[in-house]
Protein backbone atom coordinates (compact mmCIF):
# COMPACT_ATOMS: atom_id res chain seq x y z
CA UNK A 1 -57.82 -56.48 -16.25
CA UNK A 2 -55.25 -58.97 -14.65
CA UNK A 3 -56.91 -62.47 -14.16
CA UNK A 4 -57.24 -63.48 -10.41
CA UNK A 5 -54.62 -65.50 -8.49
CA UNK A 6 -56.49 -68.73 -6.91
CA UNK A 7 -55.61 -69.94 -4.03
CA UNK A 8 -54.68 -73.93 -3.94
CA UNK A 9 -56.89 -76.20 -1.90
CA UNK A 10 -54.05 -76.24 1.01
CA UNK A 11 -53.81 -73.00 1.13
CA UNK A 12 -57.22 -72.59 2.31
CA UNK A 13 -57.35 -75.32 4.50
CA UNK A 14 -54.31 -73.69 6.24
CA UNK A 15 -56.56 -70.34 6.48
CA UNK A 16 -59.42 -71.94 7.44
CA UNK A 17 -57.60 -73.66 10.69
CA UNK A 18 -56.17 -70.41 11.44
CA UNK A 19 -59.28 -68.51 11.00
CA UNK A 20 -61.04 -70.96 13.68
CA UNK A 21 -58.09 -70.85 16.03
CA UNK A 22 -58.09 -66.97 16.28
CA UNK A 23 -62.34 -67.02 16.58
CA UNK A 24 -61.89 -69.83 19.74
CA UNK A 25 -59.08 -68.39 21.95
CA UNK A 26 -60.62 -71.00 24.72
CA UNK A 27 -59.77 -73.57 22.51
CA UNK A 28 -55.82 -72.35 22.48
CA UNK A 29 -54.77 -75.18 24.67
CA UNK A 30 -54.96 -77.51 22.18
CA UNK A 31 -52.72 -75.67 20.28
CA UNK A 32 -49.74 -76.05 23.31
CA UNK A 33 -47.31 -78.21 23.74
CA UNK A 34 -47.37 -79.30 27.46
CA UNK A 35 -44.22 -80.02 29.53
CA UNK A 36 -43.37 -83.50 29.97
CA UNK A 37 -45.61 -84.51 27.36
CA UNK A 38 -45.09 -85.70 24.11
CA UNK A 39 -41.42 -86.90 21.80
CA UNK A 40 -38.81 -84.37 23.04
CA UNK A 41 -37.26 -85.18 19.43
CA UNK A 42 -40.53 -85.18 17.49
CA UNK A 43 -39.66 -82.17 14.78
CA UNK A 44 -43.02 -79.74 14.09
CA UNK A 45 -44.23 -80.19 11.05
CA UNK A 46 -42.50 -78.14 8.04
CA UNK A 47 -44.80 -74.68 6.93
CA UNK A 48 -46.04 -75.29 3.75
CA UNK A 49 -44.73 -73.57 0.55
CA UNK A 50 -46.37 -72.14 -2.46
CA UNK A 51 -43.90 -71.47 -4.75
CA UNK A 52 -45.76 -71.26 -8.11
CA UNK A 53 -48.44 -68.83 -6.38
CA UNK A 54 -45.93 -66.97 -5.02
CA UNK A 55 -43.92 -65.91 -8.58
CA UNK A 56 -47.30 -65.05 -9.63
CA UNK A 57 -47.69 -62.64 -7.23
CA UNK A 58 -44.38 -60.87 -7.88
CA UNK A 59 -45.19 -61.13 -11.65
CA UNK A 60 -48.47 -59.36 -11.12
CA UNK A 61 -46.40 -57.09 -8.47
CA UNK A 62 -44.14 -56.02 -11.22
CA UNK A 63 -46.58 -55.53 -13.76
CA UNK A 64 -48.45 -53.41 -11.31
CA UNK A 65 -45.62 -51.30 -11.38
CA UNK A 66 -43.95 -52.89 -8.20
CA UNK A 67 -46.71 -51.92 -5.69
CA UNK A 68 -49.94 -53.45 -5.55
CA UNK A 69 -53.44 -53.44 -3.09
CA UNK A 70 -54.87 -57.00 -2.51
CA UNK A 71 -58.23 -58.09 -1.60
CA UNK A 72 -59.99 -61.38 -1.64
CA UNK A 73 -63.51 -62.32 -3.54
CA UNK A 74 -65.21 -59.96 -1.04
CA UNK A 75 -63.21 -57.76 0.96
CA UNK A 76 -59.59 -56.27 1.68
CA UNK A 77 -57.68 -56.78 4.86
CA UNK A 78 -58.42 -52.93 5.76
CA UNK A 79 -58.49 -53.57 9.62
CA UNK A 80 -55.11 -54.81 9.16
CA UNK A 81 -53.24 -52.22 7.67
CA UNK A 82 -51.73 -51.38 10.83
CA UNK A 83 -49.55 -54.00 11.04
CA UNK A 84 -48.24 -53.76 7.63
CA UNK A 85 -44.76 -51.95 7.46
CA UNK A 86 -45.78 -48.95 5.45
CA UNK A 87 -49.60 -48.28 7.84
CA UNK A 88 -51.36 -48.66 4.60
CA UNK A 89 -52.49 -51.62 2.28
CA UNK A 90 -50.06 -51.32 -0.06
CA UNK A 91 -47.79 -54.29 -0.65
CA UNK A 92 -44.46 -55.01 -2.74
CA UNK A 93 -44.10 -58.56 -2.04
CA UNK A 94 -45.49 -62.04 -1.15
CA UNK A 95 -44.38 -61.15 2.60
CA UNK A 96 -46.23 -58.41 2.68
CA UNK A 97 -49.42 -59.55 1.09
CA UNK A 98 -49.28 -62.54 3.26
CA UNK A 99 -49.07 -60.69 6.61
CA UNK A 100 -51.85 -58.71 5.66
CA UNK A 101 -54.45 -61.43 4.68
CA UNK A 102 -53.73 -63.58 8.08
CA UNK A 103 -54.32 -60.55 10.27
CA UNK A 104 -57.33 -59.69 9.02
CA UNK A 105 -61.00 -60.34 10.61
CA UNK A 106 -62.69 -59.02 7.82
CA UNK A 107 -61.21 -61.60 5.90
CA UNK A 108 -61.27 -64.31 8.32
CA UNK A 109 -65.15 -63.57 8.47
CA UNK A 110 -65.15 -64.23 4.68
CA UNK A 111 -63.17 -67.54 4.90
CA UNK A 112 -65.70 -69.19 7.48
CA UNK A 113 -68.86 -67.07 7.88
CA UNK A 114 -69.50 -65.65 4.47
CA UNK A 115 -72.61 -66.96 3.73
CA UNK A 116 -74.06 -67.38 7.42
CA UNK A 117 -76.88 -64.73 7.29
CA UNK A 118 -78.07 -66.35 4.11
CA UNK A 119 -81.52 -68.33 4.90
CA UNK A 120 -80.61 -70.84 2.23
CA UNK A 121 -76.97 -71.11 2.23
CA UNK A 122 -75.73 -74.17 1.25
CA UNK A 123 -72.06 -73.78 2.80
CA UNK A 124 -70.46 -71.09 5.35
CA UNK A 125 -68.49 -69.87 2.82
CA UNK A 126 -67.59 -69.72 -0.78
CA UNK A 127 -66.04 -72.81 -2.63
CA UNK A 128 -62.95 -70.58 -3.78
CA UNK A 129 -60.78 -67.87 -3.11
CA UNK A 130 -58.93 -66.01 -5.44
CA UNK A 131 -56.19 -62.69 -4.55
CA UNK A 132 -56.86 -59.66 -6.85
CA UNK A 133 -54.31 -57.29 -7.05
CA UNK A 134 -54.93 -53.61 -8.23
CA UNK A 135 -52.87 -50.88 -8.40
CA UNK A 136 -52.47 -48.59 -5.64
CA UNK A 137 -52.40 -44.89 -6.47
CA UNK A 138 -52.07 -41.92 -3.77
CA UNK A 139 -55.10 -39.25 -4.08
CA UNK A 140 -55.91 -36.50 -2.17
CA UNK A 141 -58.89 -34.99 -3.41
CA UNK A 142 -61.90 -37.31 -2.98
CA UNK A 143 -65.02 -37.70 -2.01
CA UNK A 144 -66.66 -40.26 0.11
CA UNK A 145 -70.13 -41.38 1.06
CA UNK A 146 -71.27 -42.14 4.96
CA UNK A 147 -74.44 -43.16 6.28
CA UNK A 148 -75.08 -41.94 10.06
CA UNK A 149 -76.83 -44.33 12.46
CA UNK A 150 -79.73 -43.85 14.71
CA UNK A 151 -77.09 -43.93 17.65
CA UNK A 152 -74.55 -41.57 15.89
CA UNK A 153 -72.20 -44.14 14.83
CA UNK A 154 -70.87 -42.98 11.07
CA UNK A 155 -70.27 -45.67 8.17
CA UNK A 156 -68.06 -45.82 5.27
CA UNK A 157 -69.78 -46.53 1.85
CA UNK A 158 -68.12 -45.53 -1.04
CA UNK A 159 -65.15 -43.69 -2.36
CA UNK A 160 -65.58 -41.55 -5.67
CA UNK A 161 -62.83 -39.26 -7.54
CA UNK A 162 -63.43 -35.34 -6.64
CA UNK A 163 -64.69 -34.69 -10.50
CA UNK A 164 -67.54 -33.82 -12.45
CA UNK A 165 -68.32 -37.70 -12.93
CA UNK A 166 -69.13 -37.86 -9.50
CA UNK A 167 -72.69 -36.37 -8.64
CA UNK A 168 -72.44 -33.35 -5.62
CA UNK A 169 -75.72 -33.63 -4.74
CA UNK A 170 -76.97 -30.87 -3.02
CA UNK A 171 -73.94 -28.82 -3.96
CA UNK A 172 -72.60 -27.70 -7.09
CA UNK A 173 -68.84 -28.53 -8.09
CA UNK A 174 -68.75 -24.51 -8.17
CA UNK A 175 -69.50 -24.33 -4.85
CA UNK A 176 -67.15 -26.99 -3.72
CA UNK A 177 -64.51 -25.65 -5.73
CA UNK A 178 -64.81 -22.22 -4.23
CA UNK A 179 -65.07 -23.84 -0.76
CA UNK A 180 -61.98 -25.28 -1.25
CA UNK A 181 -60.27 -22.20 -2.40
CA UNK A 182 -61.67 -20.44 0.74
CA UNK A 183 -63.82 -18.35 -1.33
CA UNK A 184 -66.82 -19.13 0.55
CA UNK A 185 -67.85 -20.13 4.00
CA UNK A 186 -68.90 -24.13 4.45
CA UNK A 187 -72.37 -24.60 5.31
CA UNK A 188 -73.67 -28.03 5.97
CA UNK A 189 -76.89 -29.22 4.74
CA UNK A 190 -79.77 -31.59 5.10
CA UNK A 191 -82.93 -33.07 3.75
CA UNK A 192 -85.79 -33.37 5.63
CA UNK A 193 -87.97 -35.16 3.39
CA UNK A 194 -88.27 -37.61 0.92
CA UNK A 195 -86.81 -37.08 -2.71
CA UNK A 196 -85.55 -33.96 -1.66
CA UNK A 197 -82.31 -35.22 -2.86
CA UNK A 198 -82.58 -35.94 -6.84
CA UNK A 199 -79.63 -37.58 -8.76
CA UNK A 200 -78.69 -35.97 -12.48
CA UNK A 201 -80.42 -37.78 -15.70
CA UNK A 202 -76.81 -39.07 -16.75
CA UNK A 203 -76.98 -41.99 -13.97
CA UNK A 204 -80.17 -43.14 -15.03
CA UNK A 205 -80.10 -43.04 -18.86
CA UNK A 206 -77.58 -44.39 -21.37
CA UNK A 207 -74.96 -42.46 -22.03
CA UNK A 208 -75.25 -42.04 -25.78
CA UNK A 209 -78.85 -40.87 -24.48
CA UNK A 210 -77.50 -37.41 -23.66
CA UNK A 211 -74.66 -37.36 -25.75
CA UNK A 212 -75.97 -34.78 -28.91
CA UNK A 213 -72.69 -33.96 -30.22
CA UNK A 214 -72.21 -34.54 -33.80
CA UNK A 215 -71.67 -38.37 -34.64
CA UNK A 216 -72.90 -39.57 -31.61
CA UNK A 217 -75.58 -42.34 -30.57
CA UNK A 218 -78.17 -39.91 -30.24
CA UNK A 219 -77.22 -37.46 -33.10
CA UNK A 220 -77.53 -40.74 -35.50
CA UNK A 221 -81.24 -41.59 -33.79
CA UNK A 222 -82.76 -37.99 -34.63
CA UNK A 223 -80.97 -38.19 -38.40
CA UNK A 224 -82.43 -41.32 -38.93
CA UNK A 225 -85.85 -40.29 -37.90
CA UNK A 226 -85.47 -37.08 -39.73
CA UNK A 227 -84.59 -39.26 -43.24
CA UNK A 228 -87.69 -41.35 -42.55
CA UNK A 229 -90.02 -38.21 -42.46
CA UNK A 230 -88.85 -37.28 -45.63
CA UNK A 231 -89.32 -40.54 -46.66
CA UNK A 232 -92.44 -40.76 -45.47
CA UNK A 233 -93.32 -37.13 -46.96
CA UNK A 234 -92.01 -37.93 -50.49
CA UNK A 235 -93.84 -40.65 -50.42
CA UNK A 236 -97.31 -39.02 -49.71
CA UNK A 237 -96.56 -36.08 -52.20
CA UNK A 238 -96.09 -38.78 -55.00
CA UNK A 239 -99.20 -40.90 -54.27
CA UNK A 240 -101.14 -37.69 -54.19
């Protein structure tokens, strides 16, 4: 796993004014210049640079195999993908990453008011930031869990490869697979009780649990135990 890019101390203090400036829009007049006002030959102040973070980026960029999804400690810049040149969130350069991570509120709301529903926060947010960059692979067969609201308002939970390894519930992969291949008709079901809904063993138990095959965890525990009752037998037949 890649080891995550921190961001330097100005760097955040540079997000952190920007992330107050965009959550106070009455507050924008401080932020113009008025007519008539002011040294006419003053120069603004020059943006600041982050040179060494930014060849890491394009390091990790290329490693990544030249495209790349970001995200901070908490979140990725989803509700900005919009802006972003390609509609999506992935990114082949500083530019790109950068746009992204200032248009976001979901980050913004992790730069100031991370920790504000916490009863004993200590601070609004965490004391650092770092960039992780993954790579970014196209998929269309999924599956994806949403939970449905009292009002009828539909969340996003969790994203899961179409697969075996992920559990179909109150469907068999059969049944998706023939649905899929139009073999059947989809029907759409419910629960309408408690535990009517019950995961498979594997997610509960160690693996090596139900592995049996021969060499594994499990085959070694019942050989073991098997040698010891012999052991234990022998033993009893020669004391008798």
């Amino acid at each position: 796993m890649m080891a995550p890019l921190f961001f330097p101390s100005l760097c955040l203090v540079k997000m952190h004014c920007h992330a107050r400036r965009i959550h106070n829009p009455e507050q924008e007049d401080d932020y113009q210049v008025s007519e008539g006002f002011g040294d006419e030959s003053e120069q603004p102040p020059e943006p600041p640079s982050f040179e060494d973070l930014e060849l890491k980026i394009k390091d990790s960029i290329q490693v990544l195999g030249g495209v790349a999804f970001p995200k901070l400690n908490w979140s990725a810049p989803k509700d900005s993908a919009w802006i972003g040149t390609t509609g999506t969130l992935q990114c082949t350069s500083f530019r790109e990453i950068s746009l992204l991570l200032r248009s976001s509120e979901s980050l913004v709301h992790d730069l100031c008011h991370a920790f504000d529903s916490c009863v004993d926060k200590s601070s609004s947010r965490p004391s650092k930031f770092f960039l992780a960059l993954r790579k970014c692979f196209e998929s269309d067969n999924y599956t994806f869990d949403v939970y449905v609201t009292r009002d009828g308002r539909v969340k996003l939970i969790d994203f899961n490869p179409w697969g075996a390894f992920t559990l179909p519930l109150m469907f068999t992969w059969e049944e998706l697979e023939d649905f899929e291949r139009g073999e059947n008709t989809m029907t759409f079901r419910i629960v309408d009780r408690q535990h009517a809904v019950r995961p498979g063993i594997k997610t509960a138990v160690p693996y090596d649990y139900l592995d049996t095959s021969l060499g594994s965890g499990w085959d070694e525990v019942l050989r073991k135990a098997d040698r010891e009752l012999q052991r234990q037998s022998q033993y009893s037949e020669a004391g008798a």
